[in-house]
C-alpha atoms as a PDB file:
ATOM      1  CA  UNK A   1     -20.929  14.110 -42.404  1.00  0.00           C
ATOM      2  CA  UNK A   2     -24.119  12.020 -40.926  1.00  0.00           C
ATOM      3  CA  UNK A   3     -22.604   9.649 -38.493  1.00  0.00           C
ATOM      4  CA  UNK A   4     -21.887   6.390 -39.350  1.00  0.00           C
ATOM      5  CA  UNK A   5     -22.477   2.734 -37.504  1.00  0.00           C
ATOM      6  CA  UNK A   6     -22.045  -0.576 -38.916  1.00  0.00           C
ATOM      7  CA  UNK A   7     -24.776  -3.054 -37.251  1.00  0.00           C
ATOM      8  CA  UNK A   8     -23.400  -5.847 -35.187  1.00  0.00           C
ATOM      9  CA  UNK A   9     -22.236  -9.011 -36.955  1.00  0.00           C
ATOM     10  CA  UNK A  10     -19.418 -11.334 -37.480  1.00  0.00           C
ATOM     11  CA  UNK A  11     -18.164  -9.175 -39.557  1.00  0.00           C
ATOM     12  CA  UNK A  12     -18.039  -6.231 -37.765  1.00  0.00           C
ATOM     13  CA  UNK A  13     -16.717  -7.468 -35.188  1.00  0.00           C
ATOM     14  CA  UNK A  14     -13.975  -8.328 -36.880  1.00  0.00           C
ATOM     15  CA  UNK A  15     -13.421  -4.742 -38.187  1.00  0.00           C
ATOM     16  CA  UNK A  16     -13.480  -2.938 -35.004  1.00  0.00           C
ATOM     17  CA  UNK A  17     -11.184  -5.705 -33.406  1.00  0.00           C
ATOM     18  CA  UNK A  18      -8.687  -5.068 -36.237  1.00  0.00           C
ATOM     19  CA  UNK A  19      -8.752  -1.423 -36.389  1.00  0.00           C
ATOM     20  CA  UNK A  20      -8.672  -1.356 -32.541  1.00  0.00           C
ATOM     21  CA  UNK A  21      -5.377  -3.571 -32.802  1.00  0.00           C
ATOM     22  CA  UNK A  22      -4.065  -1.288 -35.491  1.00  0.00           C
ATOM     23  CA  UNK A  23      -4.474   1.952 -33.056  1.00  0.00           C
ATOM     24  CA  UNK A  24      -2.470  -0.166 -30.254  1.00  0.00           C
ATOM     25  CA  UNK A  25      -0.043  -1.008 -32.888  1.00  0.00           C
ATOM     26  CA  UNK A  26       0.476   2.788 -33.630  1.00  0.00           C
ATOM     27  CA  UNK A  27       0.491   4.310 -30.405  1.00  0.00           C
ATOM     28  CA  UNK A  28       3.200   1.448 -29.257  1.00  0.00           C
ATOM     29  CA  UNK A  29       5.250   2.202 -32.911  1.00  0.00           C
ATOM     30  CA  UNK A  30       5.472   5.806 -31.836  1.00  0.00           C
ATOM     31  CA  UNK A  31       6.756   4.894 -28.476  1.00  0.00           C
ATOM     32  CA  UNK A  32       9.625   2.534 -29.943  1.00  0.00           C
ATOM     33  CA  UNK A  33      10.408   5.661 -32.519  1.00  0.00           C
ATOM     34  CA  UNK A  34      10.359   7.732 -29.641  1.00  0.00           C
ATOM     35  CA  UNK A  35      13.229   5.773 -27.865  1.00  0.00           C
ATOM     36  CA  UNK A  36      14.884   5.079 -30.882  1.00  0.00           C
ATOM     37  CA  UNK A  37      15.314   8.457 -32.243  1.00  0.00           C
ATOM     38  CA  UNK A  38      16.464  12.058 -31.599  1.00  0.00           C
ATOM     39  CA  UNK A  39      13.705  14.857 -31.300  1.00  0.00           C
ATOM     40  CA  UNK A  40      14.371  15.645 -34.913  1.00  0.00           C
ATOM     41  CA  UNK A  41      14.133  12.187 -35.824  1.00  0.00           C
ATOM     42  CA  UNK A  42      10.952  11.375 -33.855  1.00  0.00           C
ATOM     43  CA  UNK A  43       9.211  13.932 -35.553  1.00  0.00           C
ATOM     44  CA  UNK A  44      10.141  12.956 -39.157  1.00  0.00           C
ATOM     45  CA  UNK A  45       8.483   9.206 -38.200  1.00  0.00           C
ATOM     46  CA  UNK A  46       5.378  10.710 -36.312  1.00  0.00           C
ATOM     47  CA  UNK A  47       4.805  13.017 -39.687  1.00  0.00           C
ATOM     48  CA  UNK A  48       5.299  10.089 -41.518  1.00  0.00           C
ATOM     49  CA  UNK A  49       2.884   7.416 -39.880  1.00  0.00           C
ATOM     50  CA  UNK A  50       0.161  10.416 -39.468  1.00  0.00           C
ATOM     51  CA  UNK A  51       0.430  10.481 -42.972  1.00  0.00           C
ATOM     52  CA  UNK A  52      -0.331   7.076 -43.783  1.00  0.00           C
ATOM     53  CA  UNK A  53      -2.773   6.522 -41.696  1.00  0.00           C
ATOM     54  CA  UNK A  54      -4.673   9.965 -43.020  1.00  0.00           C
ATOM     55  CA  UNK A  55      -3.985   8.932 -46.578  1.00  0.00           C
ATOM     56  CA  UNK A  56      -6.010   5.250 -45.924  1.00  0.00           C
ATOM     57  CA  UNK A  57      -8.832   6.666 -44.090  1.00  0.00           C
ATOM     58  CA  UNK A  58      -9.357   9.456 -46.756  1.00  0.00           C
ATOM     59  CA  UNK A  59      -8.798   6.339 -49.390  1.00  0.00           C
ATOM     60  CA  UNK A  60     -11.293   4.154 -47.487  1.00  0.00           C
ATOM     61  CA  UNK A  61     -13.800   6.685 -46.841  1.00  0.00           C
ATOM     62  CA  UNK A  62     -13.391   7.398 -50.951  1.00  0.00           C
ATOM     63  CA  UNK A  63     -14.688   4.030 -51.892  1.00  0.00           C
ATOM     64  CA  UNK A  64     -17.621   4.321 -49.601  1.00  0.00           C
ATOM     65  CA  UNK A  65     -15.749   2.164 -46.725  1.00  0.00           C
ATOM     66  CA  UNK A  66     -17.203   4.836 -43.732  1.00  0.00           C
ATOM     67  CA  UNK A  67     -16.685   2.712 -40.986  1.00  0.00           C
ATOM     68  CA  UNK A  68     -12.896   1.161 -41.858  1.00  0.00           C
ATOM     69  CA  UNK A  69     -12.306   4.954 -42.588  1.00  0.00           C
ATOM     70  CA  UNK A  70     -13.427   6.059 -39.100  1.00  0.00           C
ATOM     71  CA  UNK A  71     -11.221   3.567 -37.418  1.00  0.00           C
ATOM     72  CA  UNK A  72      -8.161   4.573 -39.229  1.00  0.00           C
ATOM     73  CA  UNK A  73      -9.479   8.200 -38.603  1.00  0.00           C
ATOM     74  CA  UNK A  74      -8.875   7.361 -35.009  1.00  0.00           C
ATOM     75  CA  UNK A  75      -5.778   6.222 -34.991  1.00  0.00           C
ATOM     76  CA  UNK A  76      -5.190   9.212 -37.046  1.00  0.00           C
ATOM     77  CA  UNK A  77      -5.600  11.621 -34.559  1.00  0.00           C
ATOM     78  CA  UNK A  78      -3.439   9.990 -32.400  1.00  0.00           C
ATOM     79  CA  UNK A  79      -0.773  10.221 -34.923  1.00  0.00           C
ATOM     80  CA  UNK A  80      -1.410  13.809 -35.105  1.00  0.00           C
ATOM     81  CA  UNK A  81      -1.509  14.534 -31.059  1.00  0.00           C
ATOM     82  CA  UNK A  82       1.859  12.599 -30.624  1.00  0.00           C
ATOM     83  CA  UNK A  83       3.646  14.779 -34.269  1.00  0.00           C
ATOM     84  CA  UNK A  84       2.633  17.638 -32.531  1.00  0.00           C
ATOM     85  CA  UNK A  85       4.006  16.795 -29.322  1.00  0.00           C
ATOM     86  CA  UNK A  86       7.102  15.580 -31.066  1.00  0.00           C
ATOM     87  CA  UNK A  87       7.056  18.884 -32.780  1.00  0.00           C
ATOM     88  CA  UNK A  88       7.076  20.858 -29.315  1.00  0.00           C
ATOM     89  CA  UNK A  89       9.098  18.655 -27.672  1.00  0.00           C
ATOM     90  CA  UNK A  90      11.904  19.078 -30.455  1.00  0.00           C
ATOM     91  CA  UNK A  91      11.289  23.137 -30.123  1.00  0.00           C
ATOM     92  CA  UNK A  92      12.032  22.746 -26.564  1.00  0.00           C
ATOM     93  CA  UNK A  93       8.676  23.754 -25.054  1.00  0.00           C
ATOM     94  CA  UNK A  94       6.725  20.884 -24.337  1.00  0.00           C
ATOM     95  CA  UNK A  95       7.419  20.341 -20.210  1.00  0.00           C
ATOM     96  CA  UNK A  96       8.683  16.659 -18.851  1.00  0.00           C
ATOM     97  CA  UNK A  97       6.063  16.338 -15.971  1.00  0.00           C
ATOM     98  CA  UNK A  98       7.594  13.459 -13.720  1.00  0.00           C
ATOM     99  CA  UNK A  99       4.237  12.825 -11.779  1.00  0.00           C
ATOM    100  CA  UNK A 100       0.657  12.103 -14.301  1.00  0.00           C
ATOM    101  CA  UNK A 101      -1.970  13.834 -12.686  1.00  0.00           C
ATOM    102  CA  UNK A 102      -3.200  17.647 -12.931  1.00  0.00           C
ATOM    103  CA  UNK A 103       0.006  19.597 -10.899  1.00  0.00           C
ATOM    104  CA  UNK A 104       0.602  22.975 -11.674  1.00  0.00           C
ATOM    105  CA  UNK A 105      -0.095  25.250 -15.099  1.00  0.00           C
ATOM    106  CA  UNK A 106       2.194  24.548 -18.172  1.00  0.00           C
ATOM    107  CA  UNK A 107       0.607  25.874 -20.913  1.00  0.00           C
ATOM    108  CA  UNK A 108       2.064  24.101 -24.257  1.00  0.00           C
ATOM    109  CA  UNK A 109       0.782  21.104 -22.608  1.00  0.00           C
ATOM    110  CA  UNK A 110      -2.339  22.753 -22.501  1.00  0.00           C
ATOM    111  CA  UNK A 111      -2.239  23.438 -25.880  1.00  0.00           C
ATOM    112  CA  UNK A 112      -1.731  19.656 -26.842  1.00  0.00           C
ATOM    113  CA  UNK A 113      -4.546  19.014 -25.038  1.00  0.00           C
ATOM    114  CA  UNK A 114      -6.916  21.346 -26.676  1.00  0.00           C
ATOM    115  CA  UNK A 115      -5.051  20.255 -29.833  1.00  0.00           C
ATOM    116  CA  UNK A 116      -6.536  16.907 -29.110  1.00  0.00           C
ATOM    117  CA  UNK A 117      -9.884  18.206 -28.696  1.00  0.00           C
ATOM    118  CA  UNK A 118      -9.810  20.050 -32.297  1.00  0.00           C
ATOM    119  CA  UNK A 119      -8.232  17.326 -34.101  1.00  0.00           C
ATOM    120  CA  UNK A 120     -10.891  14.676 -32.959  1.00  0.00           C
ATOM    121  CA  UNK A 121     -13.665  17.389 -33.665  1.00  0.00           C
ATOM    122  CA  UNK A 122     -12.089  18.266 -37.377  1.00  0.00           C
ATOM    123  CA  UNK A 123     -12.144  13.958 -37.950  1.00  0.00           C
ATOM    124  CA  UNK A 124     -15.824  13.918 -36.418  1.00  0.00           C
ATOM    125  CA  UNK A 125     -16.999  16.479 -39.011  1.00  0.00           C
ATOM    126  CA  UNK A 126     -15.285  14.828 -42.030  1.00  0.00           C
ATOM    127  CA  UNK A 127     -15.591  11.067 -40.872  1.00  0.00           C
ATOM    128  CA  UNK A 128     -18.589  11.132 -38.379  1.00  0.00           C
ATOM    129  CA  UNK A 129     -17.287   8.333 -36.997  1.00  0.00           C
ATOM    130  CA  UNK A 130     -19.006   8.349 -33.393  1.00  0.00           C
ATOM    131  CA  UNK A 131     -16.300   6.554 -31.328  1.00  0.00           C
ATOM    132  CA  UNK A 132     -14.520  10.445 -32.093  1.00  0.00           C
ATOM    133  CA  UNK A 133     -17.297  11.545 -29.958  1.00  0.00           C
ATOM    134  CA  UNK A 134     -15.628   9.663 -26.835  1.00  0.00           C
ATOM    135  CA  UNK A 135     -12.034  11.316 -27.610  1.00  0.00           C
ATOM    136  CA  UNK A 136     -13.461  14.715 -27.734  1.00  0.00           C
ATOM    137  CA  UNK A 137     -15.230  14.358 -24.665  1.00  0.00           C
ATOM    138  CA  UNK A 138     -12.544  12.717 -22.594  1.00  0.00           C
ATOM    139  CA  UNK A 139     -10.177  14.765 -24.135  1.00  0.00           C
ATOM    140  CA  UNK A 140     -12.182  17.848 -22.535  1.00  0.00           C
ATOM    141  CA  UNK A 141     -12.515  16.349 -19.371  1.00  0.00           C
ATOM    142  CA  UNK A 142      -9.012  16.298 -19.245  1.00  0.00           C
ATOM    143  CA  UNK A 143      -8.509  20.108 -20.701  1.00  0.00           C
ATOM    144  CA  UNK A 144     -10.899  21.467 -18.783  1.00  0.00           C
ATOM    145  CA  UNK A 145      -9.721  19.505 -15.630  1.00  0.00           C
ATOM    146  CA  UNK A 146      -6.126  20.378 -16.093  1.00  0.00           C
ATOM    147  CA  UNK A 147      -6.756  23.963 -16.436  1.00  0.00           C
ATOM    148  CA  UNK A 148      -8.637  25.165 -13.724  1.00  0.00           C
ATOM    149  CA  UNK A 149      -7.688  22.698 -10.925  1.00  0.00           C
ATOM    150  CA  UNK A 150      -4.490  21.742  -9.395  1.00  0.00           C
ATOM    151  CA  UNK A 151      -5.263  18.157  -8.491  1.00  0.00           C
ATOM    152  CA  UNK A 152      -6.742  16.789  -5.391  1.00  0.00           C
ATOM    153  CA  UNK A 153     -10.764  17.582  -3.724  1.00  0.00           C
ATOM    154  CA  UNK A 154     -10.668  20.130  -6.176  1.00  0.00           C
ATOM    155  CA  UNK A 155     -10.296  18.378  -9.354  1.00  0.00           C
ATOM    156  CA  UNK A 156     -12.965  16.029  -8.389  1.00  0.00           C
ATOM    157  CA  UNK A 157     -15.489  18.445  -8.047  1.00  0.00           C
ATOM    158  CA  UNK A 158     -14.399  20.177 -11.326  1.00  0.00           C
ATOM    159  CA  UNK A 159     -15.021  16.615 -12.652  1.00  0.00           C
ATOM    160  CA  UNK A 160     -18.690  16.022 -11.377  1.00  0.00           C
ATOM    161  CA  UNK A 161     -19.460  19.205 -12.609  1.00  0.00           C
ATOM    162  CA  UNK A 162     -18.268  18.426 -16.387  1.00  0.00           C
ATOM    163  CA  UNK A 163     -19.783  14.845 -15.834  1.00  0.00           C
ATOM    164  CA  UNK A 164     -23.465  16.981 -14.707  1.00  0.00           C
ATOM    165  CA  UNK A 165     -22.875  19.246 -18.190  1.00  0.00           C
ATOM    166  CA  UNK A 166     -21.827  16.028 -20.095  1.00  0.00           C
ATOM    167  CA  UNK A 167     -25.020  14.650 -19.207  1.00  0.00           C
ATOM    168  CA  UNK A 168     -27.126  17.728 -20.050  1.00  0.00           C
ATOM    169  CA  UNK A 169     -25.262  17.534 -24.045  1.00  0.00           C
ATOM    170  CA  UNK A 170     -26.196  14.026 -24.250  1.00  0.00           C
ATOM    171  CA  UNK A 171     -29.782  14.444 -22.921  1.00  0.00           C
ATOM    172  CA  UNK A 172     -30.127  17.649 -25.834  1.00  0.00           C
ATOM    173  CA  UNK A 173     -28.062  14.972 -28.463  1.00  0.00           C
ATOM    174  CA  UNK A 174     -30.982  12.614 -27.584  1.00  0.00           C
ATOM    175  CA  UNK A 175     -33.407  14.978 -28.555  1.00  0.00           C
ATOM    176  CA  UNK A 176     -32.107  15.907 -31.402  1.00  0.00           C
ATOM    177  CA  UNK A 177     -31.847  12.461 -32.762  1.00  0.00           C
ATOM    178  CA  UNK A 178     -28.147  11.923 -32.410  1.00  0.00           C
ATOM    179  CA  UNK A 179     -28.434   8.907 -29.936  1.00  0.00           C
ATOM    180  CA  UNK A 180     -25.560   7.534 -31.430  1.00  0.00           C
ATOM    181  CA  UNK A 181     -23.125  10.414 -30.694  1.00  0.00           C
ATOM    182  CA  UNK A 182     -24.910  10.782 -27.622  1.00  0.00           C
ATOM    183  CA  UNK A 183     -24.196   6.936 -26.301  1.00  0.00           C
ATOM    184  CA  UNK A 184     -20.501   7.975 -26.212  1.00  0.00           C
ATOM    185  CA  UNK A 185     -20.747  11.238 -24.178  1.00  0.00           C
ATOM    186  CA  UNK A 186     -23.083   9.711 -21.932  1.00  0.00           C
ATOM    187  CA  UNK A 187     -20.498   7.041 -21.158  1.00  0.00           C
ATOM    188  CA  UNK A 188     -17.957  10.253 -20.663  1.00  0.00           C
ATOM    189  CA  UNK A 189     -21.237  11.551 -18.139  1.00  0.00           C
ATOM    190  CA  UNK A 190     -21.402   8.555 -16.052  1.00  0.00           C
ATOM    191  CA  UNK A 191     -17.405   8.003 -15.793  1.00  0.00           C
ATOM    192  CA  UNK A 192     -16.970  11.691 -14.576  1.00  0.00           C
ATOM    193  CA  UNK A 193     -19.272  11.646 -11.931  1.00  0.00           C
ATOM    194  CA  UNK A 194     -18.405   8.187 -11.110  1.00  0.00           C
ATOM    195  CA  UNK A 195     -15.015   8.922 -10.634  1.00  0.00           C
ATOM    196  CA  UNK A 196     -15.400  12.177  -8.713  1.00  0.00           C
ATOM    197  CA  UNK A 197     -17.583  10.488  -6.097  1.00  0.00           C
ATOM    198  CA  UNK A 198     -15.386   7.286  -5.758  1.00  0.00           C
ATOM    199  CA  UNK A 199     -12.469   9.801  -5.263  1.00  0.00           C
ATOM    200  CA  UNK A 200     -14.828  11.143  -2.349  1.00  0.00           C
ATOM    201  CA  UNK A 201     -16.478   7.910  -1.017  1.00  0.00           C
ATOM    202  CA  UNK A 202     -13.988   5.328  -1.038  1.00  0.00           C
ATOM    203  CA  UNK A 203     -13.460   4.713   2.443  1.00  0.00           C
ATOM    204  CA  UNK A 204     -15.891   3.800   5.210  1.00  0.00           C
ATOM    205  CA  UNK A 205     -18.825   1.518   5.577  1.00  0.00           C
ATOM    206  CA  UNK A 206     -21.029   4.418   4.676  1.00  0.00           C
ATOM    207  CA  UNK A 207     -19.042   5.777   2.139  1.00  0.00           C
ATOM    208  CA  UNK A 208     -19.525   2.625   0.426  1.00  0.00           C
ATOM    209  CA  UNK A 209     -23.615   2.572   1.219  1.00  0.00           C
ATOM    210  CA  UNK A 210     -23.439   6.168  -0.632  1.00  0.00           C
ATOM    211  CA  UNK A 211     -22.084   4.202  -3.933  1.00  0.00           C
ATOM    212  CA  UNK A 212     -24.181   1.726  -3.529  1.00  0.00           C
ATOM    213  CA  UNK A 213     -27.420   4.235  -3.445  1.00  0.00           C
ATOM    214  CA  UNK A 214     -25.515   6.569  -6.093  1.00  0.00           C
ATOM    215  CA  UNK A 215     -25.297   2.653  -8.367  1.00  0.00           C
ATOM    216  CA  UNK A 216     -29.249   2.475  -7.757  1.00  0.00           C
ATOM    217  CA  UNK A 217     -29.582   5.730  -8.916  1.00  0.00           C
ATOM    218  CA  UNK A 218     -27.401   5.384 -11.727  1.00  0.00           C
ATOM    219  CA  UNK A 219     -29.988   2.188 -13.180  1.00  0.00           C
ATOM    220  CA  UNK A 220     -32.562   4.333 -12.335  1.00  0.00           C
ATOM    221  CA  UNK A 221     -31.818   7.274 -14.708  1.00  0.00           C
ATOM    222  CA  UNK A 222     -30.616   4.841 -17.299  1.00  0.00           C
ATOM    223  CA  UNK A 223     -33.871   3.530 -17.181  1.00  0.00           C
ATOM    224  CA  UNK A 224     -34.849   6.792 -17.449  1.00  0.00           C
ATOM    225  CA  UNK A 225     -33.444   8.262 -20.679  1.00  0.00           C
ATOM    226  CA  UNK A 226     -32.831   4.264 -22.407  1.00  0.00           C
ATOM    227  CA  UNK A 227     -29.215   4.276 -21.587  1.00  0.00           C
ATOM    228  CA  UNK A 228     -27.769   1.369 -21.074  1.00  0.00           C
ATOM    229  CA  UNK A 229     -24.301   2.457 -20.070  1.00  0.00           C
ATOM    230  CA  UNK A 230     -25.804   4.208 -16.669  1.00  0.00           C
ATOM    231  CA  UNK A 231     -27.373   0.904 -16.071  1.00  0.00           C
ATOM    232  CA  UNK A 232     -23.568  -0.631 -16.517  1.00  0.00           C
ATOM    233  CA  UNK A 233     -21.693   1.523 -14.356  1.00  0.00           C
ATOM    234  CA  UNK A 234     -24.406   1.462 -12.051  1.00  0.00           C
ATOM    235  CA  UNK A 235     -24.393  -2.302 -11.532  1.00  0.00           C
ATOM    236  CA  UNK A 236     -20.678  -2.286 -11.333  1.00  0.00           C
ATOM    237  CA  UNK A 237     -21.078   0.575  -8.319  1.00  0.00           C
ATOM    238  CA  UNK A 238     -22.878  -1.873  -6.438  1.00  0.00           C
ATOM    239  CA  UNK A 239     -20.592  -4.580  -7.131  1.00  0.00           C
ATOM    240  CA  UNK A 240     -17.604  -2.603  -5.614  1.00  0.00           C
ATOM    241  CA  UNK A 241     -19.970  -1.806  -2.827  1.00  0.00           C
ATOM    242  CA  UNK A 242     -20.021  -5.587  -2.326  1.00  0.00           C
ATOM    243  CA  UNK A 243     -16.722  -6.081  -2.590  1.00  0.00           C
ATOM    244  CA  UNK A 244     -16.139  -3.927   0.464  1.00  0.00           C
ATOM    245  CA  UNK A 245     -18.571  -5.598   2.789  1.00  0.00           C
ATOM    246  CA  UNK A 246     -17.692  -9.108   1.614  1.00  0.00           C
ATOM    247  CA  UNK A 247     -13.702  -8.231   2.355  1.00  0.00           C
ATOM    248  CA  UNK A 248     -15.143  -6.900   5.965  1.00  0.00           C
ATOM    249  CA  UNK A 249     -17.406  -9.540   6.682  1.00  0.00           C
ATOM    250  CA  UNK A 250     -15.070 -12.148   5.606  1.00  0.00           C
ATOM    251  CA  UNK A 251     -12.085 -10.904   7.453  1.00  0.00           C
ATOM    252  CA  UNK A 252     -10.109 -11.191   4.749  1.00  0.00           C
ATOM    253  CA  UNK A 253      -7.360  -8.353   5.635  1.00  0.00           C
ATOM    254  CA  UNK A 254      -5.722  -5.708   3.289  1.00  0.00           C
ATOM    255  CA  UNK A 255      -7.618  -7.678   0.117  1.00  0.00           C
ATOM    256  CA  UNK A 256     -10.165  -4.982  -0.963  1.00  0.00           C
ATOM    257  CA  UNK A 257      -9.166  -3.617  -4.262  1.00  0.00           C
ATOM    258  CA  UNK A 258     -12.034  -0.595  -4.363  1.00  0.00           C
ATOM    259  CA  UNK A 259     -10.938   0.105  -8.448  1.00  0.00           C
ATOM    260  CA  UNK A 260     -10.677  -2.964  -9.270  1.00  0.00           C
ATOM    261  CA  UNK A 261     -12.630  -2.807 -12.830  1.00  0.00           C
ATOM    262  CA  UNK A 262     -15.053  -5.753 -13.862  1.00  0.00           C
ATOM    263  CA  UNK A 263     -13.017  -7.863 -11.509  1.00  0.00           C
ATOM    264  CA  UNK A 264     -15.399  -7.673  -8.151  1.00  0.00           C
ATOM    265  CA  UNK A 265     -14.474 -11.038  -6.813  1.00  0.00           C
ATOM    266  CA  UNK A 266     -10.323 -10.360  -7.142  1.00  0.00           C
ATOM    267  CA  UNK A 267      -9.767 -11.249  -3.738  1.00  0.00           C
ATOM    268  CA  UNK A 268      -9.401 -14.785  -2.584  1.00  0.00           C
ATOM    269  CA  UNK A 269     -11.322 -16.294   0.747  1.00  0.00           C
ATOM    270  CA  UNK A 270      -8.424 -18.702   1.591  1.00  0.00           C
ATOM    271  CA  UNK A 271      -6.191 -15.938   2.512  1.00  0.00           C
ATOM    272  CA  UNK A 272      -4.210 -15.760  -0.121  1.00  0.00           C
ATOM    273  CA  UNK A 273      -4.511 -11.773  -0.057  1.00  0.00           C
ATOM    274  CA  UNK A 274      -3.006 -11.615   3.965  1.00  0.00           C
ATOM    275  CA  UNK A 275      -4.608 -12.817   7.240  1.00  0.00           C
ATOM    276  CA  UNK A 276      -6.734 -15.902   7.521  1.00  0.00           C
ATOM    277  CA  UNK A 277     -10.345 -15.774   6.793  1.00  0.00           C
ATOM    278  CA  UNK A 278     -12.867 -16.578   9.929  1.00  0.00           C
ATOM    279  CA  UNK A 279     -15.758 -16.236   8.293  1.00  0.00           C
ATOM    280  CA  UNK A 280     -15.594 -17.664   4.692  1.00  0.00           C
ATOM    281  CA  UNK A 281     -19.399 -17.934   3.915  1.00  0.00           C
ATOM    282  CA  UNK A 282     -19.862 -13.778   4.400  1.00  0.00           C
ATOM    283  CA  UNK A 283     -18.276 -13.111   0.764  1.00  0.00           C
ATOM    284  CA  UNK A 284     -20.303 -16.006  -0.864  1.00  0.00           C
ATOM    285  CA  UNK A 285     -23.263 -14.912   0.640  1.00  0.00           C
ATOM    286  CA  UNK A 286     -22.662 -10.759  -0.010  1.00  0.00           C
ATOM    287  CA  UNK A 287     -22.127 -11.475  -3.647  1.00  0.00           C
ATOM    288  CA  UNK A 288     -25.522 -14.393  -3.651  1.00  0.00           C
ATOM    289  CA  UNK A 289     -27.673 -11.770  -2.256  1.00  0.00           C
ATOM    290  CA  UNK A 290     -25.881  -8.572  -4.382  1.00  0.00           C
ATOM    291  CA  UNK A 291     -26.742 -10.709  -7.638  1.00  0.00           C
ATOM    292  CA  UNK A 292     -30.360 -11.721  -6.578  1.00  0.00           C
ATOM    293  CA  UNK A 293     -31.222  -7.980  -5.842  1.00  0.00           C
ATOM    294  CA  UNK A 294     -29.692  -6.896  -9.229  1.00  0.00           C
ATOM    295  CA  UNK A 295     -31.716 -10.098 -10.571  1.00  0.00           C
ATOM    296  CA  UNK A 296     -34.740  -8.110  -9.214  1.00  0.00           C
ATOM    297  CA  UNK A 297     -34.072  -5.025 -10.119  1.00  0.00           C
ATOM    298  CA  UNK A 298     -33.718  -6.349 -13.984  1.00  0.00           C
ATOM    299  CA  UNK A 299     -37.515  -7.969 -14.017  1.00  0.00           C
ATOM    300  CA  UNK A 300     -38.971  -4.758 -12.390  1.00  0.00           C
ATOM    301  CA  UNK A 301     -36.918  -2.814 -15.152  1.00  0.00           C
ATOM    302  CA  UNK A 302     -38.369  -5.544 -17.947  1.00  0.00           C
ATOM    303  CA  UNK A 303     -41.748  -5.668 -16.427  1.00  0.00           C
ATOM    304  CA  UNK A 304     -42.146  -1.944 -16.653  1.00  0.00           C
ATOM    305  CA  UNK A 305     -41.196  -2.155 -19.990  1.00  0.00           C
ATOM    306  CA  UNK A 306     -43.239  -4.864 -21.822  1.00  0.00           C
ATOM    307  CA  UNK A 307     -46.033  -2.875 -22.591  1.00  0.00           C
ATOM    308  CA  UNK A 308     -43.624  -1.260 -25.069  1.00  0.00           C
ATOM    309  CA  UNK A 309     -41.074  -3.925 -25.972  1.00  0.00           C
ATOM    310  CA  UNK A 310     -42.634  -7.542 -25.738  1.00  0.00           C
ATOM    311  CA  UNK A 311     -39.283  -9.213 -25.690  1.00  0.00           C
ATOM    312  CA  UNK A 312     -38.461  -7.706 -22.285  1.00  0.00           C
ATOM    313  CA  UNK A 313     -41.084 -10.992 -21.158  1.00  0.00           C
ATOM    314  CA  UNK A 314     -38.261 -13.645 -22.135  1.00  0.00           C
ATOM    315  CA  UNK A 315     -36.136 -12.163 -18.330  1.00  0.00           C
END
């Protein structure tokens, strides 16, 4: 099926909100059946909420809804991945890892993995609903990850690696027309090598000037192929890059959150985060300067661009 997209409005908004909250609503159900009921039992509810939720986005889809039928579609599949691990679990041969995290090689877990893969990919092809695209990729991240590393340095280079080959599917999506499908496994692309060289450069002052140059050089090939997404995670590189000199500068001990996500000033200069501050005006003045060289880096972006899209004048 061609993929489907419903253009921004009020309305739409709306949709994705509520079908959002309805796959949070599911996925928390299944955990209260799960500590409610036997193994037996838990499968008999995960069969029957999969069921429902495949009957209305096959009912949806059948009066032309694409879009509501795509977001039940996802919470679908998660339906299906959690009956199936009920299903294994109740057989006996699903494994209880303690610890999350890619340690050691248990195959039926594995197998729910790649389960998750197939089942997103079957609901792509009937639904082409293209926020399945991000659930197969992540999904194979995580498959690919958890088979042929054992955690640790080596997992992260397995990751940049799948990021690098996520990036070449989206670049051949692009030229095949599929930009939607492709916005999703671009955002898969950035995340993956993102995260494999935060796991790498995460410590020291230069560590942090190598995210900071790997943030420029995300905008850089956003600008590149039109993608705004490397542009995003590129900006909030730099930010985290700031958020490490501005916790140095400031002496603002033990407050540097490097994960943090969209939250770049969650530290506090008053000390609230351990030790007293002796220089409060360095994190003020980190951040002014970080946001007037992103500032710049948007009108060189727009000014390179108004030749082909006039708005880009009104930065």
């Amino acid at each position: 099926m061609e993929t489907v997209r419903a253009p921004w409005s009020s309305a739409a908004f709306l949709l994705y909100l509520g079908g959002l909250t309805i796959f949070g609503a599911t996925i928390s159900l299944l955990s209260v059946q799960s500590s409610e009921h036997g193994a037996a039992g838990f499968v008999v509810w995960a069969l029957l909420i999969f069921a429902v939720l495949a009957v209305c986005a096959s009912a949806f889809r059948r009066r032309g809804h694409f879009v509501t039928a795509g977001l039940f579609a996802l919470s679908s599949v998660a339906a299906f991945v959690v009956f199936a691990g009920a299903l294994l679990n109740w057989f006996g041969w699903l494994p209880h890892v303690d610890s999350p995290g890619f340690r050691g090689f248990h195959f039926w877990l594995l197998v729910l993995e790649l389960l998750t893969v197939i089942a997103a990919a079957y609901a792509l092809r009937i639904f082409g609903f293209p926020l399945l695209v991000l659930v197969i990729a992540a999904a194979s991240w995580y498959f690919t990850t958890d088979l042929i590393s054992n955690g640790g340095d080596w997992s992260a280079i397995v990751t940049i690696a799948l990021g690098v080959i996520f990036l070449l599917v989206a670049a051949g999506l692009d030229a095949r027309g599929s930009q939607v499908r492709a916005f999703w496994v671009h955002v898969v692309a950035g995340l993956t090598i993102g995260g494999g060289l935060l796991w790498f450069f995460h410590k020291g002052d230069f560590d942090w000037i190598l995210i900071a140059a790997s943030g420029l050089i995300y905008i850089a090939l956003g600008d590149r192929l039109w993608r705004s997404s490397w542009v995003v995670l590129g900006g909030w590189g730099i930010l985290q890059a700031a958020t490490h000199y501005a916790d140095k500068w400031a002496d603002i001990n033990g407050a540097f959150l490097p994960f943090v996500f969209l939250f770049p000033f969650g530290f506090s200069f008053d000390g609230g985060y351990g030790g007293q501050p002796r220089h409060q005006w360095a994190g003020p003045l980190v951040f002014g300067l970080t946001g007037l060289a992103l500032v710049g880096i948007a009108l060189l972006l727009a000014r390179r661009r108004r030749a082909v899209i006039p708005a880009a004048e009104l930065l």
